[in-house]
N, C-alpha and C. Protein backbone atom coordinates (compact mmCIF):
# COMPACT_ATOMS: atom_id res chain seq x y z
N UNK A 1 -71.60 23.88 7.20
CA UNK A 1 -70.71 23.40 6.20
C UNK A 1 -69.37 24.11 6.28
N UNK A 2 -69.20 24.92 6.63
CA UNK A 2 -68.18 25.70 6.77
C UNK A 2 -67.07 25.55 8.13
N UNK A 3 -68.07 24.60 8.78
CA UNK A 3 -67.03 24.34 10.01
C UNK A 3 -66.69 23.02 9.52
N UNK A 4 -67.19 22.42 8.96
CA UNK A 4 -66.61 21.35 8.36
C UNK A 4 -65.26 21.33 7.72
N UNK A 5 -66.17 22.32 6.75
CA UNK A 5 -64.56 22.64 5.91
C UNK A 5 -63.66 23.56 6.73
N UNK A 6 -63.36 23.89 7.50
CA UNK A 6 -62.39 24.41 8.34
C UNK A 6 -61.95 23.51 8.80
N UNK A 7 -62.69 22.82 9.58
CA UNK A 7 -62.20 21.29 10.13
C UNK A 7 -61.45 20.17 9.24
N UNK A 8 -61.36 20.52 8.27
CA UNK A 8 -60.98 19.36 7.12
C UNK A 8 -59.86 20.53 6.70
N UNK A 9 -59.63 21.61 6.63
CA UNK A 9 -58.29 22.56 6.33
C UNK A 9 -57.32 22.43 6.79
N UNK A 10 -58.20 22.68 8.67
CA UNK A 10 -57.20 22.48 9.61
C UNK A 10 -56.40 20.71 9.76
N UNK A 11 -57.26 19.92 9.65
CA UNK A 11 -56.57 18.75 9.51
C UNK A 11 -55.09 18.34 8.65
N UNK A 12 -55.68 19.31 7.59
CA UNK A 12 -54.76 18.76 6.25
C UNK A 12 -53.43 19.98 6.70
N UNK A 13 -53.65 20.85 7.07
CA UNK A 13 -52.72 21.86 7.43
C UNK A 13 -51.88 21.31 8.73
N UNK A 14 -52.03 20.62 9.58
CA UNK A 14 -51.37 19.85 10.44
C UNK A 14 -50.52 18.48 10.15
N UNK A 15 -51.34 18.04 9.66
CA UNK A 15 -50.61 17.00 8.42
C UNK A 15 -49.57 16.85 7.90
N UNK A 16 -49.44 18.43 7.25
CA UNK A 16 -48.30 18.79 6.38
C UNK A 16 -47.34 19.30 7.34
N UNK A 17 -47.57 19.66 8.32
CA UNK A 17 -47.21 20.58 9.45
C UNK A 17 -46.00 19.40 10.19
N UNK A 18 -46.46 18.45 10.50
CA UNK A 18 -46.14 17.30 10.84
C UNK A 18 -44.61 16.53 10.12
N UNK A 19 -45.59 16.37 8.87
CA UNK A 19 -44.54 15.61 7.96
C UNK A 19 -43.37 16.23 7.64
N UNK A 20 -43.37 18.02 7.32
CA UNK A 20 -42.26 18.52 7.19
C UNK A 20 -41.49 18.85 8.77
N UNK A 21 -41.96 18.46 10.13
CA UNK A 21 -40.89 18.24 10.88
C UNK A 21 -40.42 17.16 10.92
N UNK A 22 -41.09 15.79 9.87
CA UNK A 22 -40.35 14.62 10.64
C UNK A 22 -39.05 14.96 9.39
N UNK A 23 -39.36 15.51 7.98
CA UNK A 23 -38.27 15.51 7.12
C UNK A 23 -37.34 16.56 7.94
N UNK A 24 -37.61 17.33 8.51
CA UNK A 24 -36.37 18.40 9.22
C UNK A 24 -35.38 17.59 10.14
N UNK A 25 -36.19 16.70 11.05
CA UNK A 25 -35.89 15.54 12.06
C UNK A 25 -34.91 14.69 11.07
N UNK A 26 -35.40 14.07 10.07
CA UNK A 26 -34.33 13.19 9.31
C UNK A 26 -33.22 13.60 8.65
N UNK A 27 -34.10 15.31 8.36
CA UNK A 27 -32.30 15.78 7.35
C UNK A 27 -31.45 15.76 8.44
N UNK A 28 -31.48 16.61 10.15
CA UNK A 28 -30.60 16.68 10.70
C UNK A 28 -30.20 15.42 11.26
N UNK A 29 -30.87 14.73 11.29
CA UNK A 29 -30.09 13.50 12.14
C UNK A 29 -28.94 12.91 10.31
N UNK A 30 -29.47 12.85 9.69
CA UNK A 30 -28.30 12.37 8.57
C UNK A 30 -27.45 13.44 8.68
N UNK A 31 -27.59 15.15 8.64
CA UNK A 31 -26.12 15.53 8.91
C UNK A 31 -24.97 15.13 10.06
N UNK A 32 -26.07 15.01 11.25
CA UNK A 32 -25.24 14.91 12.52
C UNK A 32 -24.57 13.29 12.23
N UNK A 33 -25.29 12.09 11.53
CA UNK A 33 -24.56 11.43 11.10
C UNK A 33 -23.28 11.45 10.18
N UNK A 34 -23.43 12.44 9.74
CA UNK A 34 -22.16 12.55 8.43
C UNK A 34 -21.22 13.48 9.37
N UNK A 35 -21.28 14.47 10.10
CA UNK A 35 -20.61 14.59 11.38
C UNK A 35 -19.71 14.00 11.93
N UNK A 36 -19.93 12.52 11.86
CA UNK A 36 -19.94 11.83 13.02
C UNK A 36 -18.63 10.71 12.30
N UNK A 37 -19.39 10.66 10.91
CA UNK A 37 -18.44 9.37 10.27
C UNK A 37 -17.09 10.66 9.58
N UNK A 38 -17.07 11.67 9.71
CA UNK A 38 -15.94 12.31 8.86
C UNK A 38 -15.14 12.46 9.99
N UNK A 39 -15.74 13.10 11.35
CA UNK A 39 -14.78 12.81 12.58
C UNK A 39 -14.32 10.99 12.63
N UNK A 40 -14.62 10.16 12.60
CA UNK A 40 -14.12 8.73 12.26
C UNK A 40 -13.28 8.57 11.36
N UNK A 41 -13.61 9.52 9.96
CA UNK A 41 -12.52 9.04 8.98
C UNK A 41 -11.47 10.02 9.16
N UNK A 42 -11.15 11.06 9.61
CA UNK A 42 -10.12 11.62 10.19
C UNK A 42 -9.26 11.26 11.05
N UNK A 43 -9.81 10.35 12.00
CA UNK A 43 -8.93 9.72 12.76
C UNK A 43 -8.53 8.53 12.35
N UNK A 44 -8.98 7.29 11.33
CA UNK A 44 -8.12 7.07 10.71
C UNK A 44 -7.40 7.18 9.84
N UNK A 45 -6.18 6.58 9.84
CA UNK A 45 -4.56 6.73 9.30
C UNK A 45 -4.76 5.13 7.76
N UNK A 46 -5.28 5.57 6.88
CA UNK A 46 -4.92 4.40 6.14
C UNK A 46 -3.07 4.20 5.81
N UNK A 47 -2.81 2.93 5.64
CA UNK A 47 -1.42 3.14 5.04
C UNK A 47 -1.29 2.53 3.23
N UNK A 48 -0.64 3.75 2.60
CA UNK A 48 -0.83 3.60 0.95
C UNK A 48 0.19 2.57 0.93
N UNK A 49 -0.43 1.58 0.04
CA UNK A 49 0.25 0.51 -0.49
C UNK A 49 1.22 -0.04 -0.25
N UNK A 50 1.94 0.86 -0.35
CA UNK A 50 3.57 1.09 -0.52
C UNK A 50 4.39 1.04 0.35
N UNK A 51 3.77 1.21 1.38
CA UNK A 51 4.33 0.76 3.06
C UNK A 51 3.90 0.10 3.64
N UNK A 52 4.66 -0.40 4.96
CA UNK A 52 4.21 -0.98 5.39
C UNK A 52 4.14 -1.10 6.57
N UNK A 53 3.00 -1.59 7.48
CA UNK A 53 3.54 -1.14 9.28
C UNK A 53 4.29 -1.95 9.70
N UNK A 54 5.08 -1.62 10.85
CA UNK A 54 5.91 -2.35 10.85
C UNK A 54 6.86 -1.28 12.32
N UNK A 55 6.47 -2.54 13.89
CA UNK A 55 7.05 -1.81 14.87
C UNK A 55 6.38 -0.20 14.85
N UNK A 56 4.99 0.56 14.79
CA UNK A 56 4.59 0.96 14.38
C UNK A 56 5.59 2.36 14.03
N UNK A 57 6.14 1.66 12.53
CA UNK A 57 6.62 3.20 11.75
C UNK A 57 6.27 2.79 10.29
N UNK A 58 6.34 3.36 8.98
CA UNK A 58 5.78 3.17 8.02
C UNK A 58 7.07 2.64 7.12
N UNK A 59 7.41 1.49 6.99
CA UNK A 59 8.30 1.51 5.69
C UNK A 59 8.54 1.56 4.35
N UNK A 60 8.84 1.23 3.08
CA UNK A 60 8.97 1.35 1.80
C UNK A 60 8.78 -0.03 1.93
N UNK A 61 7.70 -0.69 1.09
CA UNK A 61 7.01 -1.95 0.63
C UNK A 61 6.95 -2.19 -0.91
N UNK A 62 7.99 -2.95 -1.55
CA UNK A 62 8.07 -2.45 -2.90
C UNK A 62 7.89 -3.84 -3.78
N UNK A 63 6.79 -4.19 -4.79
CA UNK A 63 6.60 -5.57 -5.08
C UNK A 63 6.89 -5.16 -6.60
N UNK A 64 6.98 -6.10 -7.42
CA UNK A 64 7.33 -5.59 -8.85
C UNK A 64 5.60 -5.68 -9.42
N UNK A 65 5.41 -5.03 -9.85
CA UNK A 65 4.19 -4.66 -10.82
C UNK A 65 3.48 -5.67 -11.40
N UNK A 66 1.94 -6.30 -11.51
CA UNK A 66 1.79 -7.19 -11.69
C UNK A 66 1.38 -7.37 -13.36
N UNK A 67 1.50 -5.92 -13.82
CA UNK A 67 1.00 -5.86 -15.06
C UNK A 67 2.40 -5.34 -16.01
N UNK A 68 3.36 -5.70 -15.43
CA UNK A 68 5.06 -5.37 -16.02
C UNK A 68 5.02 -6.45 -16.93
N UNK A 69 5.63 -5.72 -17.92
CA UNK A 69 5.63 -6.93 -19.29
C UNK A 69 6.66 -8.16 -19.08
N UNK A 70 6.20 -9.31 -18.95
CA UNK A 70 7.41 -10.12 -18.81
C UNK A 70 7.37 -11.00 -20.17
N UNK A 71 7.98 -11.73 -20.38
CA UNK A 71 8.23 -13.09 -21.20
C UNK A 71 8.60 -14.30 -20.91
N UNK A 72 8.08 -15.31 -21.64
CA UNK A 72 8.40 -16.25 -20.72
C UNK A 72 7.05 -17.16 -19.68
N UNK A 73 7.87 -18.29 -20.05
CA UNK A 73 6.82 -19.67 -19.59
C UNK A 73 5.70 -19.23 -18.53
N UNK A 74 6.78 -18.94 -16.95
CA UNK A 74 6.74 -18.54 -15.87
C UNK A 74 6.78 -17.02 -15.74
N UNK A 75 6.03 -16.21 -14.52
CA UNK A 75 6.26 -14.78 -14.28
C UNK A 75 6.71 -14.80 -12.63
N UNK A 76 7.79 -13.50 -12.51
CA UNK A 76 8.39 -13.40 -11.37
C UNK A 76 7.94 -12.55 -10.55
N UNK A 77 7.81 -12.63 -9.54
CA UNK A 77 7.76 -11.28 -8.54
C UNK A 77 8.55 -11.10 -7.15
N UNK A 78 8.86 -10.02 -7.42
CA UNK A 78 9.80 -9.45 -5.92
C UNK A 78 8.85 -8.78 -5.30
N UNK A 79 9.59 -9.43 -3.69
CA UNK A 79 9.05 -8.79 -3.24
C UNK A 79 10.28 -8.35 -1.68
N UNK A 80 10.16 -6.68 -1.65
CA UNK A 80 11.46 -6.80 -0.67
C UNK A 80 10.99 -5.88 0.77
N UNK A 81 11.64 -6.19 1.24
CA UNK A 81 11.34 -5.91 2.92
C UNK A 81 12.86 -5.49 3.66
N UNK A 82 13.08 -4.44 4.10
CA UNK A 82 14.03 -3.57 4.69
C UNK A 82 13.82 -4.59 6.53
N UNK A 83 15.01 -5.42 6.39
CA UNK A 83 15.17 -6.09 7.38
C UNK A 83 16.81 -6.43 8.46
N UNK A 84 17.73 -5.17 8.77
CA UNK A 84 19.03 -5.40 8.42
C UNK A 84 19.70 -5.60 7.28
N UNK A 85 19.48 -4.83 6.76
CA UNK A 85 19.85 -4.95 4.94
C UNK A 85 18.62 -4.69 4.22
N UNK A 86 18.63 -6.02 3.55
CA UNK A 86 17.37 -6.31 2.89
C UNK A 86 16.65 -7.58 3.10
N UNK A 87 15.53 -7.86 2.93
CA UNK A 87 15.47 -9.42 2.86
C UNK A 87 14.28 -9.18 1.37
N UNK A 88 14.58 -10.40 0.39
CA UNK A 88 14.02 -10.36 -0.82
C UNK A 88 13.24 -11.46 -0.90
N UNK A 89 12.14 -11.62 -1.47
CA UNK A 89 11.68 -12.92 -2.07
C UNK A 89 11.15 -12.99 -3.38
N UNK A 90 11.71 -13.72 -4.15
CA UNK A 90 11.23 -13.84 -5.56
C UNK A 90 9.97 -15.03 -5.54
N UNK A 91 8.96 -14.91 -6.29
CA UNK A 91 8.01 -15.65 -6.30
C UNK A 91 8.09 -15.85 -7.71
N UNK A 92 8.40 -17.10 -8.40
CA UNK A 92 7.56 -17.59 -9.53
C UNK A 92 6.80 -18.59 -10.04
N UNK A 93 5.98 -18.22 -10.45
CA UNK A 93 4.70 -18.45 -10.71
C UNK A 93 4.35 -18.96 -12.37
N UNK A 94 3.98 -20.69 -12.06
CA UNK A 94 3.36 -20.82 -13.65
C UNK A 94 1.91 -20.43 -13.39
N UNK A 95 1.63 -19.59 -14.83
CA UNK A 95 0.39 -19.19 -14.82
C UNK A 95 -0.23 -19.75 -16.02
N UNK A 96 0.38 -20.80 -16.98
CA UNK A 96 0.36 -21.99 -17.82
C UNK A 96 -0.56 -22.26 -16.95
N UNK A 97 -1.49 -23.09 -18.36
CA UNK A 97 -2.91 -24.10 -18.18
C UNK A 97 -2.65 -25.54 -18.33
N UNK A 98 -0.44 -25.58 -18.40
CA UNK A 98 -0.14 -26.90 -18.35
C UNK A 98 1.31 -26.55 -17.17
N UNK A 99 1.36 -28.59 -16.93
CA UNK A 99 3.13 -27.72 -16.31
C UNK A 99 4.18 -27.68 -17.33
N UNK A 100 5.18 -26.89 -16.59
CA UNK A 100 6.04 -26.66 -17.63
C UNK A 100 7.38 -27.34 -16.91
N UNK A 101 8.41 -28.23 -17.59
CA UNK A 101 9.09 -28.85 -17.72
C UNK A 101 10.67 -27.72 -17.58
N UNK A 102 11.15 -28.22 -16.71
CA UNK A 102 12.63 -27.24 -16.24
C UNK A 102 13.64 -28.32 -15.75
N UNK A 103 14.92 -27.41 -16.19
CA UNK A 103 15.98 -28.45 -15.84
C UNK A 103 16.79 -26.88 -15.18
N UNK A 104 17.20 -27.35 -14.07
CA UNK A 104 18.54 -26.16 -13.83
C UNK A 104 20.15 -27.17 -13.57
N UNK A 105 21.00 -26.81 -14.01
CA UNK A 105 21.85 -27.07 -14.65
C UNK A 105 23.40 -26.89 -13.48
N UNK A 106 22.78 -26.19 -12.00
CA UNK A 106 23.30 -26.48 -10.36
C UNK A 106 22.32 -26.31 -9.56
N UNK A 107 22.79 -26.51 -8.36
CA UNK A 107 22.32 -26.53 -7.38
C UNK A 107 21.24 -24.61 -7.15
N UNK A 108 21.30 -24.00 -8.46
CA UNK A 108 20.85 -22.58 -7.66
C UNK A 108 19.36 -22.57 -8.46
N UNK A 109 18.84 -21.87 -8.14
CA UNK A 109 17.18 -21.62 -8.55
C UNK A 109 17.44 -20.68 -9.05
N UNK A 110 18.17 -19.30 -8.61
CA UNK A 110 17.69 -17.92 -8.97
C UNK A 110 18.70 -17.53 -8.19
N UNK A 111 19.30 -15.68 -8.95
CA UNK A 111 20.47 -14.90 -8.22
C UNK A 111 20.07 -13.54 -8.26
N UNK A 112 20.28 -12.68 -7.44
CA UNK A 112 20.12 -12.25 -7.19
C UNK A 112 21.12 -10.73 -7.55
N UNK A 113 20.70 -9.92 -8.40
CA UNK A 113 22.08 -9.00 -8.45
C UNK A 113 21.80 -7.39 -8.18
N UNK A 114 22.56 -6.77 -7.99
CA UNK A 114 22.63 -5.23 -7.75
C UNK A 114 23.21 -4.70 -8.64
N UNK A 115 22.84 -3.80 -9.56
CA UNK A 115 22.93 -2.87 -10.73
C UNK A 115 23.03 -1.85 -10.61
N UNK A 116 23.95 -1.04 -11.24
CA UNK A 116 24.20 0.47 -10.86
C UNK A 116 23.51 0.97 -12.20
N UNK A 117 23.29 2.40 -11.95
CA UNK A 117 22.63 3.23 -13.16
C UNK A 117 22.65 3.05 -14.69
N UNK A 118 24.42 2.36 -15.07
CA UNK A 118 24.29 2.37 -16.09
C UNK A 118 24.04 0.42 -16.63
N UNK A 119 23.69 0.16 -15.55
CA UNK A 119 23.20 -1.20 -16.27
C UNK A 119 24.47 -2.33 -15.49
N UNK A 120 25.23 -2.03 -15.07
CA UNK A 120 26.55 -2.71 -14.72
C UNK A 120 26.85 -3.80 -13.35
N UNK A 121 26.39 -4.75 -13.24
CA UNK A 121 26.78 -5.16 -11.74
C UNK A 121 27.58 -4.93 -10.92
N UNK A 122 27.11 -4.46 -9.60
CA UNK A 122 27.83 -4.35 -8.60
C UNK A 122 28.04 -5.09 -7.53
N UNK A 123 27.17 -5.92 -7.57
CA UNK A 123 27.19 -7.43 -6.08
C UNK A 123 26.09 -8.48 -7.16
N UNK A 124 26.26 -9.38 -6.05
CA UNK A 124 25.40 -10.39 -6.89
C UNK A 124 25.43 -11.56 -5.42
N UNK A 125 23.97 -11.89 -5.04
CA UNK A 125 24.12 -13.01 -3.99
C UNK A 125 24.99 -14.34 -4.26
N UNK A 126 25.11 -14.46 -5.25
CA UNK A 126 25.54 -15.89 -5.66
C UNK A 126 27.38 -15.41 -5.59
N UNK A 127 27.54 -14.60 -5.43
CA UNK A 127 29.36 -14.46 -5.12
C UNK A 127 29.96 -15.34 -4.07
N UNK A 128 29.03 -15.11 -3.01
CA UNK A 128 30.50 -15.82 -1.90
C UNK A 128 29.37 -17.31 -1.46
N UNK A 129 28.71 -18.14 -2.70
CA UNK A 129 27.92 -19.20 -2.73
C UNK A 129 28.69 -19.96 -3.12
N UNK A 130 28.36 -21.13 -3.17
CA UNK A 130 28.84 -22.34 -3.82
C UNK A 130 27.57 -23.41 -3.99
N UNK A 131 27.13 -24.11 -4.89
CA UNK A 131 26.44 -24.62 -5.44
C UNK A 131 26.93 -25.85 -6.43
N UNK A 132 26.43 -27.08 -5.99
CA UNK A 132 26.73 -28.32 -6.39
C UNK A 132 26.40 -28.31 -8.19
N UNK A 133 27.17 -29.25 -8.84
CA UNK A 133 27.22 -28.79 -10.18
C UNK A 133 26.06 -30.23 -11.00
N UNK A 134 25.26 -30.79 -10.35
CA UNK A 134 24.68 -31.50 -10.39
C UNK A 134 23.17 -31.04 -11.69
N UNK A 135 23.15 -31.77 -12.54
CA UNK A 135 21.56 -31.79 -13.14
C UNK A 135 20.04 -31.57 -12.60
N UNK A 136 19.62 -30.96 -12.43
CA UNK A 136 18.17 -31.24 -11.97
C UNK A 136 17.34 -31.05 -12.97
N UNK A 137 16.18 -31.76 -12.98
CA UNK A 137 14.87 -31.96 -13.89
C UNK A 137 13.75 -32.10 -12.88
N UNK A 138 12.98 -30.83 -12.93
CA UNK A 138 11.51 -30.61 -12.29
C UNK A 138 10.64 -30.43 -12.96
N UNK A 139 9.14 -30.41 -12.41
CA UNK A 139 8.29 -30.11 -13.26
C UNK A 139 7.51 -28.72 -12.56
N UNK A 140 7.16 -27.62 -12.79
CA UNK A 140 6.35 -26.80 -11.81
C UNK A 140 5.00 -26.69 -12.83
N UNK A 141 4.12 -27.29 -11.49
CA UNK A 141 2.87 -27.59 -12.13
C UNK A 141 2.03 -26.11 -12.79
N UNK A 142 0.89 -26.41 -13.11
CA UNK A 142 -0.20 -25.20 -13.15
C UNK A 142 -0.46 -24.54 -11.56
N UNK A 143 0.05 -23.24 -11.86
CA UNK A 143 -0.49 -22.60 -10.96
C UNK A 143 0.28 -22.63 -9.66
N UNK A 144 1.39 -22.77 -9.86
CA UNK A 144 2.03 -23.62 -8.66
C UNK A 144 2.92 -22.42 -8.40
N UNK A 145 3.43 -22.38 -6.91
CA UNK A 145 4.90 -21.12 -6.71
C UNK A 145 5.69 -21.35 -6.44
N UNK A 146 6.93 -20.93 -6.91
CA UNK A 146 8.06 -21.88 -6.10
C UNK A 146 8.76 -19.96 -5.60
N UNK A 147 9.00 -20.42 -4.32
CA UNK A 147 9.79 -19.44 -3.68
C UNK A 147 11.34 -19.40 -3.78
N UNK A 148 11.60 -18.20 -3.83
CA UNK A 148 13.32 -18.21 -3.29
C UNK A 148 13.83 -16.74 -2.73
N UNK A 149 14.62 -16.73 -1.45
CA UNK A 149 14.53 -15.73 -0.35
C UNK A 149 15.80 -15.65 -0.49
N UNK A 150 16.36 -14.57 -0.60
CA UNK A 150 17.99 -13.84 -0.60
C UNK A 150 17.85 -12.71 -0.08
N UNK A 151 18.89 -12.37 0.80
CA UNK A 151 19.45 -12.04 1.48
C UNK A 151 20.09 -10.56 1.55
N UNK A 152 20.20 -9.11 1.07
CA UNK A 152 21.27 -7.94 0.71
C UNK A 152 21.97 -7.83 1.74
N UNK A 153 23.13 -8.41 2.54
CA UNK A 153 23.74 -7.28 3.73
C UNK A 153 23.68 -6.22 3.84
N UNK A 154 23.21 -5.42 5.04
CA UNK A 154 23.51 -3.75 4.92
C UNK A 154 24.61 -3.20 4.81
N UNK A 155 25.90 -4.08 4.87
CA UNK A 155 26.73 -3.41 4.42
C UNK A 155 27.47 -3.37 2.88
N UNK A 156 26.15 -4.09 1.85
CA UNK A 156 26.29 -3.78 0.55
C UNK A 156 25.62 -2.39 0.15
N UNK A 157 24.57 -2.42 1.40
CA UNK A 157 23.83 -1.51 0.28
C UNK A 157 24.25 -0.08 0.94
N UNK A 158 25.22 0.40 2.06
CA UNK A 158 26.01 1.14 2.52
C UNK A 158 27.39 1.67 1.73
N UNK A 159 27.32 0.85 0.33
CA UNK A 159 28.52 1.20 -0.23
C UNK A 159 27.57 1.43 -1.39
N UNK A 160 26.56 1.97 -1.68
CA UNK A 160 25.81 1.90 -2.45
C UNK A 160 25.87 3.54 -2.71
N UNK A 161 26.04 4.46 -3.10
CA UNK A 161 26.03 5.84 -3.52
C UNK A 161 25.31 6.56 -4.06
N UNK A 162 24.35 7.56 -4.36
CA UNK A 162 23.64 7.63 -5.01
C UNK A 162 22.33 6.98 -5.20
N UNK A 163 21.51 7.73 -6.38
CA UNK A 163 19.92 6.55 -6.64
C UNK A 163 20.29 5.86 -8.51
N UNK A 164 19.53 4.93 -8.33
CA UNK A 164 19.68 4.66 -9.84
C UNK A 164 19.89 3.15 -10.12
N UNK A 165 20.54 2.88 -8.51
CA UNK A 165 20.76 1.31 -8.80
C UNK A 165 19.58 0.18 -8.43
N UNK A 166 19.59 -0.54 -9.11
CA UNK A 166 18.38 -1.97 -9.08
C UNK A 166 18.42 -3.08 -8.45
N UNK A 167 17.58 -3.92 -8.09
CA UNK A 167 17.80 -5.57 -8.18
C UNK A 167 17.62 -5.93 -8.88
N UNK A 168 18.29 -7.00 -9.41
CA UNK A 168 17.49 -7.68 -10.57
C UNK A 168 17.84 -9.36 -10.30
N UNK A 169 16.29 -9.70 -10.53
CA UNK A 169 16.09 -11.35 -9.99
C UNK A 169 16.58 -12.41 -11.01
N UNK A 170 17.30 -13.26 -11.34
CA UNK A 170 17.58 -13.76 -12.50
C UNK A 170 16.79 -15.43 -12.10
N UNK A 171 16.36 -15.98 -12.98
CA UNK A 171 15.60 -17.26 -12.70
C UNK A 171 16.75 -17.95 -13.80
N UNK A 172 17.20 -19.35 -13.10
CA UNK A 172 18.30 -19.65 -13.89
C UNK A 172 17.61 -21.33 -14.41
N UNK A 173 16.84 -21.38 -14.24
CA UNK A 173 15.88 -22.80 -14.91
C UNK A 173 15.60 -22.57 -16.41
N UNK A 174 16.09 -23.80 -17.29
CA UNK A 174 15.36 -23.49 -18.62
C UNK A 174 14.44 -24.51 -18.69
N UNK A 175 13.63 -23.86 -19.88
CA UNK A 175 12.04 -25.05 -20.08
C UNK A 175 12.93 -26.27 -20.79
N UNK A 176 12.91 -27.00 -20.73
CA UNK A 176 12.73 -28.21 -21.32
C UNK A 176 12.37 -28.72 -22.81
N UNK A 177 11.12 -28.11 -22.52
CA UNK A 177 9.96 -29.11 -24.11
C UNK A 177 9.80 -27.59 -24.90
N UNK A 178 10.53 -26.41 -24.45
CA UNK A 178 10.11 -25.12 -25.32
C UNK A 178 11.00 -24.44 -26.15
N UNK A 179 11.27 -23.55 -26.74
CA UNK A 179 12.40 -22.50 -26.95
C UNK A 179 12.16 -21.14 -26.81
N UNK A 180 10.86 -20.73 -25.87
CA UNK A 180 10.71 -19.89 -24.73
C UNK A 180 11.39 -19.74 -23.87
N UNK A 181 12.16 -18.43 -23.38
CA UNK A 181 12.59 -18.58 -22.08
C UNK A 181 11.66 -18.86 -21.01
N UNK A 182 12.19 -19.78 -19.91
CA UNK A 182 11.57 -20.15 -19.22
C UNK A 182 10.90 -19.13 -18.15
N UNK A 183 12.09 -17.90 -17.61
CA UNK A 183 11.01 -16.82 -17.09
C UNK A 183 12.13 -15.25 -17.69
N UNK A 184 11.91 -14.01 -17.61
CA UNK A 184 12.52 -13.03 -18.09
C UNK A 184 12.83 -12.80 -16.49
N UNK A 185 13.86 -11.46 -16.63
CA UNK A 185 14.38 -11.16 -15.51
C UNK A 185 13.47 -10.51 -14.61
N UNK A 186 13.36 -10.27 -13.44
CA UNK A 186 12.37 -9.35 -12.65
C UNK A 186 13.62 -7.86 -12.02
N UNK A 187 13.14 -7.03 -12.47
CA UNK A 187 14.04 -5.93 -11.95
C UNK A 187 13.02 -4.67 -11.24
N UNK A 188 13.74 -4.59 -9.56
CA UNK A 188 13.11 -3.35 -9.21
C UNK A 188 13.67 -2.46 -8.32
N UNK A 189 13.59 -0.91 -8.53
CA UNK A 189 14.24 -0.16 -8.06
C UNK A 189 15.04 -0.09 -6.56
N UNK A 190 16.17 0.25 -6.39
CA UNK A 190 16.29 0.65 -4.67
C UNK A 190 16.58 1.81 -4.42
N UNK A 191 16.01 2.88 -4.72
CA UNK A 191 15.74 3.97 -4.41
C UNK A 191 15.06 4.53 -3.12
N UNK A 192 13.79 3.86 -2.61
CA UNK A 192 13.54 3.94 -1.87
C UNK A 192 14.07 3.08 -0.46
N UNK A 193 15.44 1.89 -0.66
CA UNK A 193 16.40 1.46 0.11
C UNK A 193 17.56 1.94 0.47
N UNK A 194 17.57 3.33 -0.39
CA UNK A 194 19.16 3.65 0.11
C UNK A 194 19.09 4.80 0.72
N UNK A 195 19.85 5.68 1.93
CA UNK A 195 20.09 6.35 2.63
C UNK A 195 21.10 7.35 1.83
């Protein structure tokens, strides 16, 4: 009886013997895995938000905020890109569960201006424009975008001095059927555009 039970000790003592090398076997293979993925995440380079690649160097990628208080039928967004100057695009957007009814009153959609610190214009795209003086009546449906792309020369924003000055997007459409403005202004820094 006694070799029995030795025989049944030794079993159970191998057993255990066993199982705690396969857990030794698994802890190290999960470290040498975690090893393995931190050397991976070291070598990559995420890029924050805010830039953007581009010819691979990182630039200033600057959109207006999607949670910026606006007013108004329609909401705007800039969005600008350092392209020989600047290149801008305003996006607005009905986010109405109906369309909303607009008349603009020339030929322009939206202008585009440059603001110095204390609030004051200093350029404005629509200066050396001309625009037909004609009525228009549109409708911009639910959900719908209407684009408009302007232009900064670099040699506006070269006479530009200092930080402090803005864009600011003006949407020149009024509603129609409301006495809502049809969209509020979109304004965003160029701080990170000027030299």
């Amino acid at each position: 009886m006694n070799k029995l039970l030795l025989l049944s000790l030794g079993g159970v003592m191998l057993t255990a013997c066993s199982q705690g090398a396969n857990k030794n076997a698994v802890a190290e293979k999960a470290i040498a895995e975690k090893d393995v993925a931190e050397k991976v995440n070291a070598s990559v380079v995420e890029v924050p938000s805010n830039l953007a690649l581009r010819d691979d160097k990182l630039i200033p990628k600057q959109i207006e905020p999607k949670d910026a208080v606006q007013t108004g039928l329609l909401t705007g967004e800039l969005q600008v890109t350092p392209d020989n100057g600047l290149s801008v695009l305003l996006s607005i957007t009905n986010n109405q569960a109906y369309g909303v009814l607009i008349q603009y009153r020339s030929g322009m959609t939206a202008d585009l201006q440059i603001v110095d610190p204390q609030g004051e214009k200093v350029w404005a795209w629509s200066d050396d424009m001309m625009f037909t003086q004609a009525l228009r009546d549109t409708s911009i449906a639910s959900g719908q975008v209407v684009k408009v792309q302007f232009t900064v020369p670099e040699s506006v924003l070269s006479n530009l001095k200092g930080r402090g000055y803005s864009l600011v997007a003006k949407y020149v459409g009024h509603a129609t059927e409301s006495k809502q403005v049809a969209m509020s202004d979109v304004t965003i820094s160029l701080d990170p555009y000027i030299h």
